[in-house]
C-alpha atoms as a PDB file:
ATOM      1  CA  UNK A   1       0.000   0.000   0.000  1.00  0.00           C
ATOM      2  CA  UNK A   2       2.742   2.456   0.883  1.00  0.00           C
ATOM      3  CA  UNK A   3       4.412   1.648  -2.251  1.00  0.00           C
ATOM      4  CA  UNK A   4       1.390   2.327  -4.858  1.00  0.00           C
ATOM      5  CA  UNK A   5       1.177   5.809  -2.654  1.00  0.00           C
ATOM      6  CA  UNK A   6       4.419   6.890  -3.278  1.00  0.00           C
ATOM      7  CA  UNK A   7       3.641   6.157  -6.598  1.00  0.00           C
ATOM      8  CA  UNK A   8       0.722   8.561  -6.996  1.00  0.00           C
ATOM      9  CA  UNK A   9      -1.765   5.263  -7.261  1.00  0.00           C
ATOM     10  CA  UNK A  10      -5.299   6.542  -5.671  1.00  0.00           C
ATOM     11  CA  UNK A  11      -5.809   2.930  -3.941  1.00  0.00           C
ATOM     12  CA  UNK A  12      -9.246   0.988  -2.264  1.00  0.00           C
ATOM     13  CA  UNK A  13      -9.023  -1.178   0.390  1.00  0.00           C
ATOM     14  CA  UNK A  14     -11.439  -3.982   1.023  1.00  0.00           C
ATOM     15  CA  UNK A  15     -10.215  -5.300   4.330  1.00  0.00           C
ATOM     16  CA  UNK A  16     -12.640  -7.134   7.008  1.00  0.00           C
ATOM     17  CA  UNK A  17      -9.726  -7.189   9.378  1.00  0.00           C
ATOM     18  CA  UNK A  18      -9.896  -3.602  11.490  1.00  0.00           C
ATOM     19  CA  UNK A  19      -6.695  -4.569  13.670  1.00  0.00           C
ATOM     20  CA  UNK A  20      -4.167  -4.377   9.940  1.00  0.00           C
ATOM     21  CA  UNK A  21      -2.154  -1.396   9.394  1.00  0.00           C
ATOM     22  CA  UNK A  22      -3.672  -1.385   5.883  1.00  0.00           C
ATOM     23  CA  UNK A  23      -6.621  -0.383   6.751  1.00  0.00           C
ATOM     24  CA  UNK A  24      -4.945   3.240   8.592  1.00  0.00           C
ATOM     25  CA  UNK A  25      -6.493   6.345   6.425  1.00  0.00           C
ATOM     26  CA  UNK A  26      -3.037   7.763   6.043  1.00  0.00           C
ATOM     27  CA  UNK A  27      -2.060   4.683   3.798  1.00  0.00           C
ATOM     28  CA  UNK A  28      -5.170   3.779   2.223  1.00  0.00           C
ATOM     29  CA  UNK A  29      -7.822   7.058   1.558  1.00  0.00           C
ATOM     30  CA  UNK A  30     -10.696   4.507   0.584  1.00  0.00           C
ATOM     31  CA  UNK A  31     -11.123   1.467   3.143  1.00  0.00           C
ATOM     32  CA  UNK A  32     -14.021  -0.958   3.656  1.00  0.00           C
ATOM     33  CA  UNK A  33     -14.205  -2.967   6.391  1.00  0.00           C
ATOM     34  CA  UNK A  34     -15.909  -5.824   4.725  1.00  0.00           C
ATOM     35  CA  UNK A  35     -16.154  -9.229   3.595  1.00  0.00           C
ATOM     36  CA  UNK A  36     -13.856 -10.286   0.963  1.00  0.00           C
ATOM     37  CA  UNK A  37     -16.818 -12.049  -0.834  1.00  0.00           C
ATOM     38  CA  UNK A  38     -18.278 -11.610  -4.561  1.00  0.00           C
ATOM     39  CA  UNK A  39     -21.369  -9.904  -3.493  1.00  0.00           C
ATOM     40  CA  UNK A  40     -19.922  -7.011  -1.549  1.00  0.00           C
ATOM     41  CA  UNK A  41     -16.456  -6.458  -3.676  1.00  0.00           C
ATOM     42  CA  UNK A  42     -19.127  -6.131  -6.955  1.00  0.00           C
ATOM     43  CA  UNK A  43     -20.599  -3.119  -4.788  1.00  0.00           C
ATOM     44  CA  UNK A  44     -17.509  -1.753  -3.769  1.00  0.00           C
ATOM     45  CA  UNK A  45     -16.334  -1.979  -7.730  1.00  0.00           C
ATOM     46  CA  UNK A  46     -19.512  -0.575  -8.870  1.00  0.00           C
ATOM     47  CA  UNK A  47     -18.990   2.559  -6.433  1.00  0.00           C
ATOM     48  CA  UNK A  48     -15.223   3.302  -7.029  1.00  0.00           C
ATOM     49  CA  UNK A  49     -14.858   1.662 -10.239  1.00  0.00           C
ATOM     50  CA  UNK A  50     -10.690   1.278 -10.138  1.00  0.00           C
ATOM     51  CA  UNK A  51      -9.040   0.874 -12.993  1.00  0.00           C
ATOM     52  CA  UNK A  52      -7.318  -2.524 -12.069  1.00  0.00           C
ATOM     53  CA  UNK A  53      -7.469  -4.819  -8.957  1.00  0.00           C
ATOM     54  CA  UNK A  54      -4.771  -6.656  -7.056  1.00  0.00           C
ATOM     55  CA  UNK A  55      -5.532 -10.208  -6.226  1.00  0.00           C
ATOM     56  CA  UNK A  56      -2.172 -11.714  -4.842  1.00  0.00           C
ATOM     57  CA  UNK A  57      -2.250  -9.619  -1.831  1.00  0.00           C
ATOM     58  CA  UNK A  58      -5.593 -10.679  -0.132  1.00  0.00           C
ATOM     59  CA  UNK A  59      -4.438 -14.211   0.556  1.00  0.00           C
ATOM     60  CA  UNK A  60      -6.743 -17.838  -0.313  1.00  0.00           C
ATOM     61  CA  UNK A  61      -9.995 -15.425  -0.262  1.00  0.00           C
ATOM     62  CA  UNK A  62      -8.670 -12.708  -2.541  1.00  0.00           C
ATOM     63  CA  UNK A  63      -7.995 -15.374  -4.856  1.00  0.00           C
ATOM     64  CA  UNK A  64     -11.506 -17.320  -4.767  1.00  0.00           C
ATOM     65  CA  UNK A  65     -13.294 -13.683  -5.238  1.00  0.00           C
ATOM     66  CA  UNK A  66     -11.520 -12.601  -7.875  1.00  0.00           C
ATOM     67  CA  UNK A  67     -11.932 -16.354  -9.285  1.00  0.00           C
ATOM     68  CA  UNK A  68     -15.888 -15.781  -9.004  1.00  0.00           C
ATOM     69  CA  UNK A  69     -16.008 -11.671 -10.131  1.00  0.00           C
ATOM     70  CA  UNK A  70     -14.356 -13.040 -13.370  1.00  0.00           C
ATOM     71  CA  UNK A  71     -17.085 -15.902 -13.613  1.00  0.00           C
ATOM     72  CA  UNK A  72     -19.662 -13.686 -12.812  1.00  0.00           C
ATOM     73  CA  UNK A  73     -18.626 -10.849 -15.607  1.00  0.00           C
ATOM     74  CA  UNK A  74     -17.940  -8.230 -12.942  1.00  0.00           C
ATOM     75  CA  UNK A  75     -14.819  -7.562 -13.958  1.00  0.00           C
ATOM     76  CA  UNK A  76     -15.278  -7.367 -17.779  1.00  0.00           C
ATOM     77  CA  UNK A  77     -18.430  -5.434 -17.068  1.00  0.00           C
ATOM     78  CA  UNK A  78     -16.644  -2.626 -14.980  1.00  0.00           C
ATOM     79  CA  UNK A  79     -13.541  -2.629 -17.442  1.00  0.00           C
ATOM     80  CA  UNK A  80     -11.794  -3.837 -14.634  1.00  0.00           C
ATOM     81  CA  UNK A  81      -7.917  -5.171 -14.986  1.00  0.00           C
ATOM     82  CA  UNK A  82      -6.329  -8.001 -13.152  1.00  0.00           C
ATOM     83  CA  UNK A  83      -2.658  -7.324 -12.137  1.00  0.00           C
ATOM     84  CA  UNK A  84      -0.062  -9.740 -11.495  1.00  0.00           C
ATOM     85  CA  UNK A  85      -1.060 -13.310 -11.858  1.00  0.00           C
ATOM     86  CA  UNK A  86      -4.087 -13.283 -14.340  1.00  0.00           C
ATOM     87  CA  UNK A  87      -7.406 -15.231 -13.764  1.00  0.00           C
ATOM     88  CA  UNK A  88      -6.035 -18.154 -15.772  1.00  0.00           C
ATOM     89  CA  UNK A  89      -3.451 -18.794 -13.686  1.00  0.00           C
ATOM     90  CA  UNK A  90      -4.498 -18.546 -10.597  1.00  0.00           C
ATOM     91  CA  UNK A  91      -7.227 -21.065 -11.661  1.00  0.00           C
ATOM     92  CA  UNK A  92      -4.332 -23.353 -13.009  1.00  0.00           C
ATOM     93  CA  UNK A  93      -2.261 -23.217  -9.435  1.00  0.00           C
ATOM     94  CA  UNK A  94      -5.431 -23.602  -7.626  1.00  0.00           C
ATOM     95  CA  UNK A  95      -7.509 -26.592  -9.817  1.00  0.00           C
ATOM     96  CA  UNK A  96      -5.289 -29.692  -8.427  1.00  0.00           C
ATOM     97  CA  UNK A  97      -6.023 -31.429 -11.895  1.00  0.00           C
ATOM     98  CA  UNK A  98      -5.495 -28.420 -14.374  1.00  0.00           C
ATOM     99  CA  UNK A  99      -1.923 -27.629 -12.526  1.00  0.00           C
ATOM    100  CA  UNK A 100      -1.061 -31.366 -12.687  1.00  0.00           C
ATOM    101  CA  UNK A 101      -1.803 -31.570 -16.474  1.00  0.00           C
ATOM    102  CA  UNK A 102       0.340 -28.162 -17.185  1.00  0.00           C
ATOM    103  CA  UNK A 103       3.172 -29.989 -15.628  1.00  0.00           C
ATOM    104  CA  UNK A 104       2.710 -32.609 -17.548  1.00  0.00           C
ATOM    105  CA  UNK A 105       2.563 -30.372 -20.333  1.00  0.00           C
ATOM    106  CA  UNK A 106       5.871 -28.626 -19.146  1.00  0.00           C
ATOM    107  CA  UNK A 107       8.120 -31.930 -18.885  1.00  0.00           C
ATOM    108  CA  UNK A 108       7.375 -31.981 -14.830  1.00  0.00           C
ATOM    109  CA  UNK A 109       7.279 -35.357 -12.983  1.00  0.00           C
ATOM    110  CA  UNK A 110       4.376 -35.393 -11.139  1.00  0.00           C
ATOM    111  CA  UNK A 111       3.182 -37.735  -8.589  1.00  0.00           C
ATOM    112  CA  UNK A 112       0.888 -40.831  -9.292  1.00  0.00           C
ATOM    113  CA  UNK A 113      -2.655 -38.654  -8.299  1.00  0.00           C
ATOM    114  CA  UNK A 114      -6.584 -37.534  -9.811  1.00  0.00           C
ATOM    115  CA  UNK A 115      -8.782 -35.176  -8.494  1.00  0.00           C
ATOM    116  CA  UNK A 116     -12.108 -36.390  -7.129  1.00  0.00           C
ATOM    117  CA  UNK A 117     -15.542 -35.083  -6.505  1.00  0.00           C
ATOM    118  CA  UNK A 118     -16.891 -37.860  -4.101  1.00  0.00           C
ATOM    119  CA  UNK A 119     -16.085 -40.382  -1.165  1.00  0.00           C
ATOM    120  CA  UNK A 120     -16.622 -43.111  -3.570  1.00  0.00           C
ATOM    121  CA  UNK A 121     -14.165 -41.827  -6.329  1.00  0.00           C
ATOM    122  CA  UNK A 122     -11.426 -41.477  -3.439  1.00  0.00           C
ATOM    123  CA  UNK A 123     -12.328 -45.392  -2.534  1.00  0.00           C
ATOM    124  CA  UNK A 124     -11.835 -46.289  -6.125  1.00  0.00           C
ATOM    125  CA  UNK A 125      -8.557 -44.383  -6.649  1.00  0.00           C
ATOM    126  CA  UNK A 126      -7.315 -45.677  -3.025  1.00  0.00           C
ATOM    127  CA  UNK A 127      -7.497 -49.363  -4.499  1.00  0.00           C
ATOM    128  CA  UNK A 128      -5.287 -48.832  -7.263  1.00  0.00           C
ATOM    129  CA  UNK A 129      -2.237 -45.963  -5.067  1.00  0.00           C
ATOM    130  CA  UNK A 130      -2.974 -48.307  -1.664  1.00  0.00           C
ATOM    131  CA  UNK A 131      -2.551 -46.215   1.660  1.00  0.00           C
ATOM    132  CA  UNK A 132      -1.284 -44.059   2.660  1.00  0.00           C
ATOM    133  CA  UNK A 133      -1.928 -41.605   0.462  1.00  0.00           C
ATOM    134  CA  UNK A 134      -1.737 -37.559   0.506  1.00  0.00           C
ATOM    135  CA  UNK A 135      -4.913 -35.411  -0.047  1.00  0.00           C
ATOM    136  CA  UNK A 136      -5.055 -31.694  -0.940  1.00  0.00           C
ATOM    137  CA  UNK A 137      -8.137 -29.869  -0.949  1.00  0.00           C
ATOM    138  CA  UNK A 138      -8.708 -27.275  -4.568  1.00  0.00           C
ATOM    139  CA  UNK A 139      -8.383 -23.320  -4.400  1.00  0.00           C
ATOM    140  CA  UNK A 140      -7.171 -23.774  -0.569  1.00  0.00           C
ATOM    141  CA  UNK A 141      -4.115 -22.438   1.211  1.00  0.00           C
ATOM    142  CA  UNK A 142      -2.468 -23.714   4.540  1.00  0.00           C
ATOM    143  CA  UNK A 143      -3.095 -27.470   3.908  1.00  0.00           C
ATOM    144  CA  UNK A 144      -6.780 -26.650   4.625  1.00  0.00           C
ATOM    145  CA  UNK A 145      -9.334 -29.617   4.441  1.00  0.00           C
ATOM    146  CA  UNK A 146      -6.224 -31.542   3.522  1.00  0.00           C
ATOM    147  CA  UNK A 147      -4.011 -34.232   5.196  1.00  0.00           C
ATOM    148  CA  UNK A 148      -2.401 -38.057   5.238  1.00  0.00           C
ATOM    149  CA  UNK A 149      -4.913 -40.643   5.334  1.00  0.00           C
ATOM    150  CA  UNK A 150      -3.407 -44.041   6.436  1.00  0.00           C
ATOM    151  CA  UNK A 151      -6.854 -46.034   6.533  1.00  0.00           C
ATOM    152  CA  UNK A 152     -10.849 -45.996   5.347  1.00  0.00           C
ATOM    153  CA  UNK A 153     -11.777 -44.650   8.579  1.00  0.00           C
ATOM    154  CA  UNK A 154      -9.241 -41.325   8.239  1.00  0.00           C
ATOM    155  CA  UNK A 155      -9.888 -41.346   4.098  1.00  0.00           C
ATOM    156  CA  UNK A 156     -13.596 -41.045   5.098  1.00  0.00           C
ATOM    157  CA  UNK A 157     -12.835 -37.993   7.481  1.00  0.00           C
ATOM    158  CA  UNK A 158     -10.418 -36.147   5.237  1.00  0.00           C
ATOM    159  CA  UNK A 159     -12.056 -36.359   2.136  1.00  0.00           C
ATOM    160  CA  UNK A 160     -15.569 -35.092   3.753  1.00  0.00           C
ATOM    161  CA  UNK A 161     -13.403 -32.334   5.136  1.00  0.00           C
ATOM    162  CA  UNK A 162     -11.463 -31.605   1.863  1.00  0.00           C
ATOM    163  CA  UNK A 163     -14.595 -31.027   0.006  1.00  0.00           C
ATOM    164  CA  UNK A 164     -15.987 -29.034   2.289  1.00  0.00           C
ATOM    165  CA  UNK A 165     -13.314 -26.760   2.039  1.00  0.00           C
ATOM    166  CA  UNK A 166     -12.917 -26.765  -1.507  1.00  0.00           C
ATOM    167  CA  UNK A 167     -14.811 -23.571  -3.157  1.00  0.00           C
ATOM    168  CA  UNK A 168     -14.932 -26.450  -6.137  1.00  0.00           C
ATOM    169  CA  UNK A 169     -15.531 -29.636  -4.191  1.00  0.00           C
ATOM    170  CA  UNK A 170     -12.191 -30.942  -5.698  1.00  0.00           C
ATOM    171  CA  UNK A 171      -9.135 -32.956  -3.804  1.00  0.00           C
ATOM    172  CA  UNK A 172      -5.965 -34.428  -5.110  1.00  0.00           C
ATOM    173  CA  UNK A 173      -5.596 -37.585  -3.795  1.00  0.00           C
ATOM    174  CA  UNK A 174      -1.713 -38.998  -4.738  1.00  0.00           C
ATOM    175  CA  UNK A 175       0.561 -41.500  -3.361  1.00  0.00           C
ATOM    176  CA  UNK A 176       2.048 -40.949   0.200  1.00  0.00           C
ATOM    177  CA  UNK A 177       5.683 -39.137  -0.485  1.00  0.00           C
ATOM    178  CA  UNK A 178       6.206 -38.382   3.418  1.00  0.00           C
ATOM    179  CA  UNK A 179       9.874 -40.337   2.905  1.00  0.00           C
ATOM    180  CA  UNK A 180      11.056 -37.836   0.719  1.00  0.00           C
ATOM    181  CA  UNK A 181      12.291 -34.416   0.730  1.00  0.00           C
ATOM    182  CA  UNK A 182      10.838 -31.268   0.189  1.00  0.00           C
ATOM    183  CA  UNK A 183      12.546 -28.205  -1.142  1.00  0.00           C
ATOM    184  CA  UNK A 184      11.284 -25.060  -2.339  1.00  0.00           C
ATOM    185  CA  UNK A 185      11.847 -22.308  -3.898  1.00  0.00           C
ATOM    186  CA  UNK A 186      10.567 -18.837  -3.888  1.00  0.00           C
ATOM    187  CA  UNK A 187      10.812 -17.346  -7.056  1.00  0.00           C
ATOM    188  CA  UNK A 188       9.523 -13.995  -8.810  1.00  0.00           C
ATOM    189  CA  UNK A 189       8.643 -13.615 -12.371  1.00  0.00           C
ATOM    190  CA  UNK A 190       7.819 -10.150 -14.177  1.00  0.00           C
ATOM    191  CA  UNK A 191       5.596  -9.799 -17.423  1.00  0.00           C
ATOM    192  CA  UNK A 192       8.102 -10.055 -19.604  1.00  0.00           C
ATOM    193  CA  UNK A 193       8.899 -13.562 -18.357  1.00  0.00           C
ATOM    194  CA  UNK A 194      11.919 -12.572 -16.375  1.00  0.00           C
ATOM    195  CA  UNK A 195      13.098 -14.773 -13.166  1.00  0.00           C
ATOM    196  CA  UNK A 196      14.647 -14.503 -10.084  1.00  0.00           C
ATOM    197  CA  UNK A 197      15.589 -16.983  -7.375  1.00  0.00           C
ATOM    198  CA  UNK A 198      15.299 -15.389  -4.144  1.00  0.00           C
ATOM    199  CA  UNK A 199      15.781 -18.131  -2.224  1.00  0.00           C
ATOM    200  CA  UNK A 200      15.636 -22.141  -1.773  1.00  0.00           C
ATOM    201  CA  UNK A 201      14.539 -23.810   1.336  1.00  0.00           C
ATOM    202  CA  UNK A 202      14.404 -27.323   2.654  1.00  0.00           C
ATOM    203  CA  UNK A 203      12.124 -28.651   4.753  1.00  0.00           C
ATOM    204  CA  UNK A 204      14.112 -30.992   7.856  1.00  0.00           C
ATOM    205  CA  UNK A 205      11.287 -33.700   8.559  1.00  0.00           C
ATOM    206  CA  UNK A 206      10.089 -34.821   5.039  1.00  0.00           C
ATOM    207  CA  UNK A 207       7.624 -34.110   2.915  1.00  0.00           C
ATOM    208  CA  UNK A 208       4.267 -32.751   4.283  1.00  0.00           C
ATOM    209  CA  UNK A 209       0.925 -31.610   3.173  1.00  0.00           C
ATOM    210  CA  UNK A 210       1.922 -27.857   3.323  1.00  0.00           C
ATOM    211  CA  UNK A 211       5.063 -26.586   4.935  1.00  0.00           C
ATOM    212  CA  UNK A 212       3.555 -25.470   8.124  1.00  0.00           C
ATOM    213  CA  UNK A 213       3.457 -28.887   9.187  1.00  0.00           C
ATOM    214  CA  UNK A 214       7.350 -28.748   9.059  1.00  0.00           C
ATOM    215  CA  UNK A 215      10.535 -27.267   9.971  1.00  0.00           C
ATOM    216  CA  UNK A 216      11.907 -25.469   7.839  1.00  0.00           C
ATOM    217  CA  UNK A 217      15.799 -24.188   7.050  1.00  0.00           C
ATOM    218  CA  UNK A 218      17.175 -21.734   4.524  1.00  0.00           C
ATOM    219  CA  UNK A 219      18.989 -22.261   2.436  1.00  0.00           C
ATOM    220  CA  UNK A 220      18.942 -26.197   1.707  1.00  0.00           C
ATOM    221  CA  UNK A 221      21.604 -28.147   3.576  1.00  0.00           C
ATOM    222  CA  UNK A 222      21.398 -31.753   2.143  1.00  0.00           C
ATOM    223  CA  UNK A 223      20.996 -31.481  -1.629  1.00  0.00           C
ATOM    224  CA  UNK A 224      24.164 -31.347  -3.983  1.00  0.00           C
ATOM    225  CA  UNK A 225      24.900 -28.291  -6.673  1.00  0.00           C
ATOM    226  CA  UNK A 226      23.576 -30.107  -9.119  1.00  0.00           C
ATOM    227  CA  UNK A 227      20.313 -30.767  -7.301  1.00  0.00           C
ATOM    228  CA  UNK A 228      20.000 -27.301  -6.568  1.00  0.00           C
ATOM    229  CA  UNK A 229      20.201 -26.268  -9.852  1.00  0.00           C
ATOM    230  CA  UNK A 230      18.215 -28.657 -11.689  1.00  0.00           C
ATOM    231  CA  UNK A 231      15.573 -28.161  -8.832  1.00  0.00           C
ATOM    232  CA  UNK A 232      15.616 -24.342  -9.886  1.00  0.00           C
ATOM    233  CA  UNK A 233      15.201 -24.747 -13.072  1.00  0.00           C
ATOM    234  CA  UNK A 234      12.312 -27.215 -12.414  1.00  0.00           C
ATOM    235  CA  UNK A 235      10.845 -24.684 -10.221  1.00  0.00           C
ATOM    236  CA  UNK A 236      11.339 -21.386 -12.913  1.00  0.00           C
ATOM    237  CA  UNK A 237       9.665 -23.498 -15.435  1.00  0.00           C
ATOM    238  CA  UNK A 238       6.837 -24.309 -13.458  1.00  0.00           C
ATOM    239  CA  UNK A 239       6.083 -20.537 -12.508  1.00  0.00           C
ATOM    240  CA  UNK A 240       6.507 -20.052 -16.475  1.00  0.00           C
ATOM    241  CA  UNK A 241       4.288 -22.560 -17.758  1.00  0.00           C
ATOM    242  CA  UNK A 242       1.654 -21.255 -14.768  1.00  0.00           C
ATOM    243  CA  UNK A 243       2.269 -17.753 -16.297  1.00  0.00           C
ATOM    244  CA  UNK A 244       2.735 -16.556 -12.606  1.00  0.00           C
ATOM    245  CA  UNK A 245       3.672 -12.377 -12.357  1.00  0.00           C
ATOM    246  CA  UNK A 246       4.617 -11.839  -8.794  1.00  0.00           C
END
């Protein structure tokens, strides 16, 4: 916010959260303190009508609205533009199936996985990966509705809960990786497809459903030059084929 000030940027704020800093009338001149849902952003939109909106800085639910304004033709309607990440890819890093078949697409080994809709389709897939397996609830952030399911009885629970969750109804369920490791890498890409590593991190107990299950180190101590490199370019090529700006 205090950067699209000092750039002469007339900004709006639609923040349900009074306690932020963001929402302090010397930073922001135009602040709502409401919910970050389709019905009351369209109002706010029709009101102020901005020029452009910024997705990528409100979090899982900044991400789902601006997911449904598109759907809902708010955003063409108002002439409204979407900076950074554009509605097509946040819907490909948020569908678990769409962002498995772009790394497909992209050369990327992917886990043995499908998304599902339904208990029963989880049972099916379950008899051909065996337990444990992973699941991952659509268009959520945290692990959310997510989780390790070892048997029928915690499949049952975590898929009910993952759909739930899901503003789609959609999980991933893939075969159990918890042996392996998990690195990551934060990377920022501009418009013009430009990239930068900013930094690589590895996370000490294994692979997890999202990495605040974990404990996490930076930079990576236990992978090999090599590794690190071909992991970075793995990682730069998925943010590319995801057309990620951010």
């Amino acid at each position: 916010m205090k950067a699209l000030k000092e750039e002469g940027i007339e900004t709006v704020l639609v923040n349900p959260n009074i306690a932020t800093i963001q929402t302090d009338s010397r930073i922001c001149p135009h602040v709502y303190s409401i919910p970050v849902i389709p019905e009351f952003v369209t109002r706010v939109i029709a009101k102020e009508r901005p020029d452009a909106i910024l997705l990528s800085f409100g979090g899982q639910t900044a991400l789902n609205c601006g997911i449904q304004l598109d759907k809902q033709g708010v955003l063409s309607k108002y002439n409204v533009k979407v900076l950074g990440t554009k509605i097509r890819g946040i819907e490909i890093t948020e569908d678990r199936d769409l962002f498995k078949q772009k790394m497909i697409e992209s050369g990327i080994d992917t886990p043995k996985s499908r998304a599902v809709y339904s208990l029963e389709e989880a049972k099916e897939l379950v008899k051909e990966l065996g337990y444990p397996v992973m699941i991952r609830a659509a268009y959520t952030l945290g692990g959310k509705g997510g989780g390790v399911a070892h048997n029928e009885y915690e499949l049952d629970e975590i898929i009910i809960k993952g759909i739930a969750n899901s503003m789609t109804k959609q999980v991933l369920v893939e075969e159990y990786l918890g042996d392996w490791k998990q690195i990551e890498y934060e990377i920022m890409r501009d418009s013009d497809g430009n990239c930068v590593t900013v930094c690589n991190m590895e996370n000490v107990l294994g692979m997890k459903v999202h990495t605040g299950d974990n404990i996490v180190v930076a930079p990576s101590q236990t992978i090999t030059n090599r590794e690190y490199h071909k992991l970075r370019e793995i990682a730069i090529k998925a943010a590319t084929a995801c057309d990620i700006i951010g």
